[in-house]
Protein backbone atom coordinates (compact mmCIF):
# COMPACT_ATOMS: atom_id res chain seq x y z
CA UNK A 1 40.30 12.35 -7.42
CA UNK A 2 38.25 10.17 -4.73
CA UNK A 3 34.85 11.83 -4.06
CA UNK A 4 33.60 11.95 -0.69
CA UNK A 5 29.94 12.66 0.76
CA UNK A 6 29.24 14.85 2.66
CA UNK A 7 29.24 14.92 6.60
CA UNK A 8 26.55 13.78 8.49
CA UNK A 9 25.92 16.91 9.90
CA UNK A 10 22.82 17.49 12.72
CA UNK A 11 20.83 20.16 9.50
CA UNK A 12 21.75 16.98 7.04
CA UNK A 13 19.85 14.69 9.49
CA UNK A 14 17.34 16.90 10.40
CA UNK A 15 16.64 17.49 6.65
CA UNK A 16 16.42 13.66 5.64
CA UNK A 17 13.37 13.52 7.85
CA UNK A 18 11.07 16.12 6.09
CA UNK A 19 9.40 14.26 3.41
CA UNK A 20 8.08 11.73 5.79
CA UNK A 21 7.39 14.75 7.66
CA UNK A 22 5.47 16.33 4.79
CA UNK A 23 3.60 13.36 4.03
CA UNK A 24 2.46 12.95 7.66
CA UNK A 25 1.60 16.88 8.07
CA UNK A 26 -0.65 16.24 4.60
CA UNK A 27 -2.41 12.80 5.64
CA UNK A 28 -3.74 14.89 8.66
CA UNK A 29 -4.60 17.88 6.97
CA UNK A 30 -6.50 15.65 4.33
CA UNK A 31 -8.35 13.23 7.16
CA UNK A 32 -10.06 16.79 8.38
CA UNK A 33 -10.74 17.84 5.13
CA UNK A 34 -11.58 15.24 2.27
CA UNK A 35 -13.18 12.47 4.63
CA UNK A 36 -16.50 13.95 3.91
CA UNK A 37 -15.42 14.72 0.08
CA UNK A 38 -13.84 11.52 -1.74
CA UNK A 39 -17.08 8.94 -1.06
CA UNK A 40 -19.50 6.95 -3.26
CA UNK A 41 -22.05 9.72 -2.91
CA UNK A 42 -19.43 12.06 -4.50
CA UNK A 43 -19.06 9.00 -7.12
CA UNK A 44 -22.86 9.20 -7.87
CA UNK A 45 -23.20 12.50 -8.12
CA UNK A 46 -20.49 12.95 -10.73
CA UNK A 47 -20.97 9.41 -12.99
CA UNK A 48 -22.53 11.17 -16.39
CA UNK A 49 -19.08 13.64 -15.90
CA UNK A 50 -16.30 11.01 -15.07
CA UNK A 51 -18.33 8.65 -17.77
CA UNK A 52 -18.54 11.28 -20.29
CA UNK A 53 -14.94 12.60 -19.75
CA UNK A 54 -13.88 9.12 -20.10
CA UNK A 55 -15.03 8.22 -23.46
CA UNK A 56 -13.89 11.59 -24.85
CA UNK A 57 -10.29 11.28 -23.23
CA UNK A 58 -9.70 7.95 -22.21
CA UNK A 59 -5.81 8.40 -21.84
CA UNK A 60 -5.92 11.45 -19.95
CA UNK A 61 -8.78 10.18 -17.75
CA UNK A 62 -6.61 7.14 -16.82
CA UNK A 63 -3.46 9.44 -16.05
CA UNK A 64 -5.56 11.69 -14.22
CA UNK A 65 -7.19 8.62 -12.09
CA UNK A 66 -3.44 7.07 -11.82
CA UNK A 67 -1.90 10.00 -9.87
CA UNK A 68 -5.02 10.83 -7.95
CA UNK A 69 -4.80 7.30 -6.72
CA UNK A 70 -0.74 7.81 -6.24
CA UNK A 71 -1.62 11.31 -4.11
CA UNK A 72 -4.33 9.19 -2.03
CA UNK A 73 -1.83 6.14 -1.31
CA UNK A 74 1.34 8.19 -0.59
CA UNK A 75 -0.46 11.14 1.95
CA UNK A 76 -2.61 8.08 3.75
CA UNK A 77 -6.12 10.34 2.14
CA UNK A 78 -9.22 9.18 2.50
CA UNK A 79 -10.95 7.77 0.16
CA UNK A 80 -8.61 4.79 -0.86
CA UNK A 81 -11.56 2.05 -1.22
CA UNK A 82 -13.48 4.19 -2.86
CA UNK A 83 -10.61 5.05 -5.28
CA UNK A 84 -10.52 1.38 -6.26
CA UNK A 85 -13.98 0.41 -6.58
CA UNK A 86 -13.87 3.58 -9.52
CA UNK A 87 -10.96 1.79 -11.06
CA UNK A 88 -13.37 -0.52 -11.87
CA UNK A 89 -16.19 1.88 -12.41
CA UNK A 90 -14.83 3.49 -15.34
CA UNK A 91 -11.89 1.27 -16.72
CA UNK A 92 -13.50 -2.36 -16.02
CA UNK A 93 -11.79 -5.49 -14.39
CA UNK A 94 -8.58 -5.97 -15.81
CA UNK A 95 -7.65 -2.14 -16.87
CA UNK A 96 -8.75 -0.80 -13.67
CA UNK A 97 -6.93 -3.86 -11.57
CA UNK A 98 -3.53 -2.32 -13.58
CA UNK A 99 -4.06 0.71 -12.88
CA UNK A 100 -5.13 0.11 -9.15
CA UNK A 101 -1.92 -1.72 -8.46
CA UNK A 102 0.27 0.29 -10.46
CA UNK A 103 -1.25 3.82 -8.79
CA UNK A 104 -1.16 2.11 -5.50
CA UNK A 105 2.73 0.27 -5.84
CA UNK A 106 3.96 3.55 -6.63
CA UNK A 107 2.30 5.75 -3.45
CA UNK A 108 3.75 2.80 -1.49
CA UNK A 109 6.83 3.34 -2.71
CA UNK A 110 6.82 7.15 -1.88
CA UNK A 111 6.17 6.43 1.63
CA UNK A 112 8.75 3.47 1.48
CA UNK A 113 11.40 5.51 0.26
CA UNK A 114 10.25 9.10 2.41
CA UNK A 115 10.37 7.02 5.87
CA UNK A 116 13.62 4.89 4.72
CA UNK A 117 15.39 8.58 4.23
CA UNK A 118 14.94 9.30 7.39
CA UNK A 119 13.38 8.12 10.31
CA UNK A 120 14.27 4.39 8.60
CA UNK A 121 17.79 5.33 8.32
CA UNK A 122 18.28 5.65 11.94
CA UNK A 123 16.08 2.68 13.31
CA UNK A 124 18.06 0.53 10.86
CA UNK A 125 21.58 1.72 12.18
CA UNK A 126 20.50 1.04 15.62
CA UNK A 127 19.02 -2.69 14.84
CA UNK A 128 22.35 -3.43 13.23
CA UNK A 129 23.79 -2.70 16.22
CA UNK A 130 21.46 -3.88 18.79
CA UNK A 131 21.78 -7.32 20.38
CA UNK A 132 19.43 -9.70 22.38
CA UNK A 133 15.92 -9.98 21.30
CA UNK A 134 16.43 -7.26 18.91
CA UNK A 135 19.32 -8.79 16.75
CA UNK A 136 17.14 -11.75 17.07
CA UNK A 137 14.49 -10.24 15.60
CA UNK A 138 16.32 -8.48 13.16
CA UNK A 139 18.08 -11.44 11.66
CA UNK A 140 14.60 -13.48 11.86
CA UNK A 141 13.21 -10.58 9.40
CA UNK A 142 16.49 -10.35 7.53
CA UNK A 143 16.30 -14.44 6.89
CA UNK A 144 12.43 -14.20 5.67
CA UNK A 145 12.11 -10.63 4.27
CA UNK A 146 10.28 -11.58 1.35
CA UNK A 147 7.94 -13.80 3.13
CA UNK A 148 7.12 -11.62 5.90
CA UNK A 149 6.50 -8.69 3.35
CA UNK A 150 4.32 -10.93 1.53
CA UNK A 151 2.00 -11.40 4.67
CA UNK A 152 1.39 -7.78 5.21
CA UNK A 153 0.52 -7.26 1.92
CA UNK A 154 -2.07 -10.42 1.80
CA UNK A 155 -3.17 -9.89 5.55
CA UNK A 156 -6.37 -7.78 5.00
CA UNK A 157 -6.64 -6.62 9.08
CA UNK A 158 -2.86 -4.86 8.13
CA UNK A 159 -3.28 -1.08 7.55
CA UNK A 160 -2.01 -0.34 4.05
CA UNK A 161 0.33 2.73 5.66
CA UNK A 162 1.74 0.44 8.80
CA UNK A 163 3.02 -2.41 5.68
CA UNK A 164 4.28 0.69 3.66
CA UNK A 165 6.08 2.56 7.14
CA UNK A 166 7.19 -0.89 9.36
CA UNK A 167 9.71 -2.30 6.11
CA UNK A 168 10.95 0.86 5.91
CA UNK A 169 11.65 1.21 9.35
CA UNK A 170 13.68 -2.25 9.39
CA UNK A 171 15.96 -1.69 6.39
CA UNK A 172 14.65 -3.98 3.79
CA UNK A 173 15.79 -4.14 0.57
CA UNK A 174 13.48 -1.62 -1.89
CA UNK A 175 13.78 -4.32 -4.16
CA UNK A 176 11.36 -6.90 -2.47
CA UNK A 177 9.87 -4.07 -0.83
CA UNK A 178 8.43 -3.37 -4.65
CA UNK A 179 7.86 -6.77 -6.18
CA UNK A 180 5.86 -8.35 -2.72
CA UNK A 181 4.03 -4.97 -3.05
CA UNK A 182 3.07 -5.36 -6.36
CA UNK A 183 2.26 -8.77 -6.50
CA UNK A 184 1.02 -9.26 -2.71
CA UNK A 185 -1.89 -6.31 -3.48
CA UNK A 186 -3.21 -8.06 -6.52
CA UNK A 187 -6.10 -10.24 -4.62
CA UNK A 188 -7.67 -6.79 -2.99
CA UNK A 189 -7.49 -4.82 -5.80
CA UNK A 190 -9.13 -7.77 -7.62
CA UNK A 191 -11.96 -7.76 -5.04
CA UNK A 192 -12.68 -3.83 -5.02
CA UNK A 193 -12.13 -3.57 -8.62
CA UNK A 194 -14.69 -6.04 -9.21
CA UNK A 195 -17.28 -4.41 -6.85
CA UNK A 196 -16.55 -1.25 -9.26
CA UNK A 197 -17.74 -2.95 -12.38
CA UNK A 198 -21.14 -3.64 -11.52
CA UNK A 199 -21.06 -0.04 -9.68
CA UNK A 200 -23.32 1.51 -12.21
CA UNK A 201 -26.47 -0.61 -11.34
CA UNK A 202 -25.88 -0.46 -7.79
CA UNK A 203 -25.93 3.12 -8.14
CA UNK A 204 -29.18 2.73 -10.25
CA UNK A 205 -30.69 0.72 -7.71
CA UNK A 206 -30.54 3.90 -5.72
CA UNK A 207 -27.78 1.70 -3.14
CA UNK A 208 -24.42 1.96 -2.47
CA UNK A 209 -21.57 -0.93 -3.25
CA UNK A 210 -21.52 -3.77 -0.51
CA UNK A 211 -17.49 -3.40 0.15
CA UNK A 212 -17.97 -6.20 2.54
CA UNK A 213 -18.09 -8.87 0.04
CA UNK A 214 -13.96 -8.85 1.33
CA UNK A 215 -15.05 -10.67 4.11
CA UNK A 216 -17.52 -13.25 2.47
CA UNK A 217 -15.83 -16.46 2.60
CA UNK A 218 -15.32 -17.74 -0.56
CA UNK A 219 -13.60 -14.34 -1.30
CA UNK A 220 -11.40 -13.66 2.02
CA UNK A 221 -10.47 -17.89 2.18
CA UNK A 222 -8.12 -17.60 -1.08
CA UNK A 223 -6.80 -14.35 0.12
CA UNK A 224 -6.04 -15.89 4.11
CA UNK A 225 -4.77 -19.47 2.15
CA UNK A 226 -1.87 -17.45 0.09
CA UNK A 227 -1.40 -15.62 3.32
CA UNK A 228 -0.86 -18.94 4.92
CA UNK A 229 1.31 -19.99 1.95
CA UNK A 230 3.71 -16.56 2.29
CA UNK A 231 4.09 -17.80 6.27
CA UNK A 232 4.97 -20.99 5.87
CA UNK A 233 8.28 -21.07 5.10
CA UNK A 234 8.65 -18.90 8.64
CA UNK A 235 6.95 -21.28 10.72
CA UNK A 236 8.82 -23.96 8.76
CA UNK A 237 12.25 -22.51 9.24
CA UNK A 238 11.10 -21.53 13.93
CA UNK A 239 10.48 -25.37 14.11
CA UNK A 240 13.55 -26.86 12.78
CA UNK A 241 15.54 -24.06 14.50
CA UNK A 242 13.80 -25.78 17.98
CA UNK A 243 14.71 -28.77 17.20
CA UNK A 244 18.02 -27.82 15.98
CA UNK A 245 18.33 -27.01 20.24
């Protein structure tokens, strides 16, 4: 016996787009009412606690810090920088780089998958239809998905939630969707975790981390070069197709 899914039906469509929906409704609520809550002075005012906690229960501290970071990155919170730089606050460099990429690969992902469900699904059917400029544009993405993906990721001035919504929107695969996310967010969360590690003499300074340093040149060159590296092979691949005229 074949099995067969079920119709398409206008509630079936209608349904598809509520987690998108959801997550939308909850990054709204949450700019109104955490912007003022998840900040360094929150951070300073609770170090002895998160420290203390911590020590006593590092496993469950790292859980709890993994899907806090998950519920920031997935409902666009605020408070994502700040989420990093404690990363490094309380696990140091290399723990708190994991779990910053892991926590934030995985709220990607949510919003990858919520927007693909629905409002994805539809954009996608019409761009595999659509001719002109679109099905050029379409087959240029489709012909340097991973490098394009890549980009967004290593692109600082690129809003985290526009490279987690736009891929989504254009049918890539989920596949390189999750590797070029994982791998392209390593250089930030390098830089922010860092800035977290020396967070507790800031703090005793009586100042507050520098987050800048992303833009200090010897830090933002290697992250532009790879950028320029992920391009490449796009520019590479426009100028033969000229000549190719």
């Amino acid at each position: 016996m074949s099995s067969m899914s079920a119709p398409d039906t206008p509630t079936r469509r209608w349904t598809r787009h509520l987690p998108l929906a959801a997550i939308l409704l909850v990054a709204g609520l949450g700019f109104f009412l955490l912007r003022d809550t998840l900040t360094f002075e929150t951070l300073r005012a609770n170090r002895e606690a998160l420290t203390a906690f911590r020590d006593a229960h590092f496993l469950v501290m790292a859980l709890g810090f993994a899907l806090a970071y998950v519920a920031i990155v997935a409902f666009s919170l605020p408070g994502a920088a700040v989420a990093s730089v404690t990363g490094g606050f309380l696990f140091g460099l290399w723990a708190g780089t994991a779990l910053n990429v892991a926590a934030a690969t995985v709220g990607a992902v949510l919003i990858f998958l919520a927007a693909r469900a629905g409002l994805g699904r539809t954009v996608a059917q019409r761009l595999e239809t659509s001719e002109g400029t679109l099905k050029r544009v379409k087959d240029g993405l489709r012909d340097n998905e991973v490098n394009v993906l890549l980009v967004l990721r290593l692109v600082p001035v690129v809003p985290f939630f526009v490279a987690n919504l736009l891929p989504a929107l254009v049918g890539v695969s989920f596949r390189n969707f999750l590797w070029t996310t994982a791998v392209g967010i390593i250089p930030g969360a390098l830089v922010f975790t860092s800035i977290g590690v020396g967070l507790g003499e800031v703090f005793d300074r009586g100042e507050s981390p520098d987050l800048s340093l992303l833009w200090a040149p010897h830090v933002i060159g290697p992250i532009l070069g790879l950028a320029a590296l992920a391009a490449l092979p796009i520019v590479v691949k426009a100028l033969r197709g000229k000549e190719g005229v």
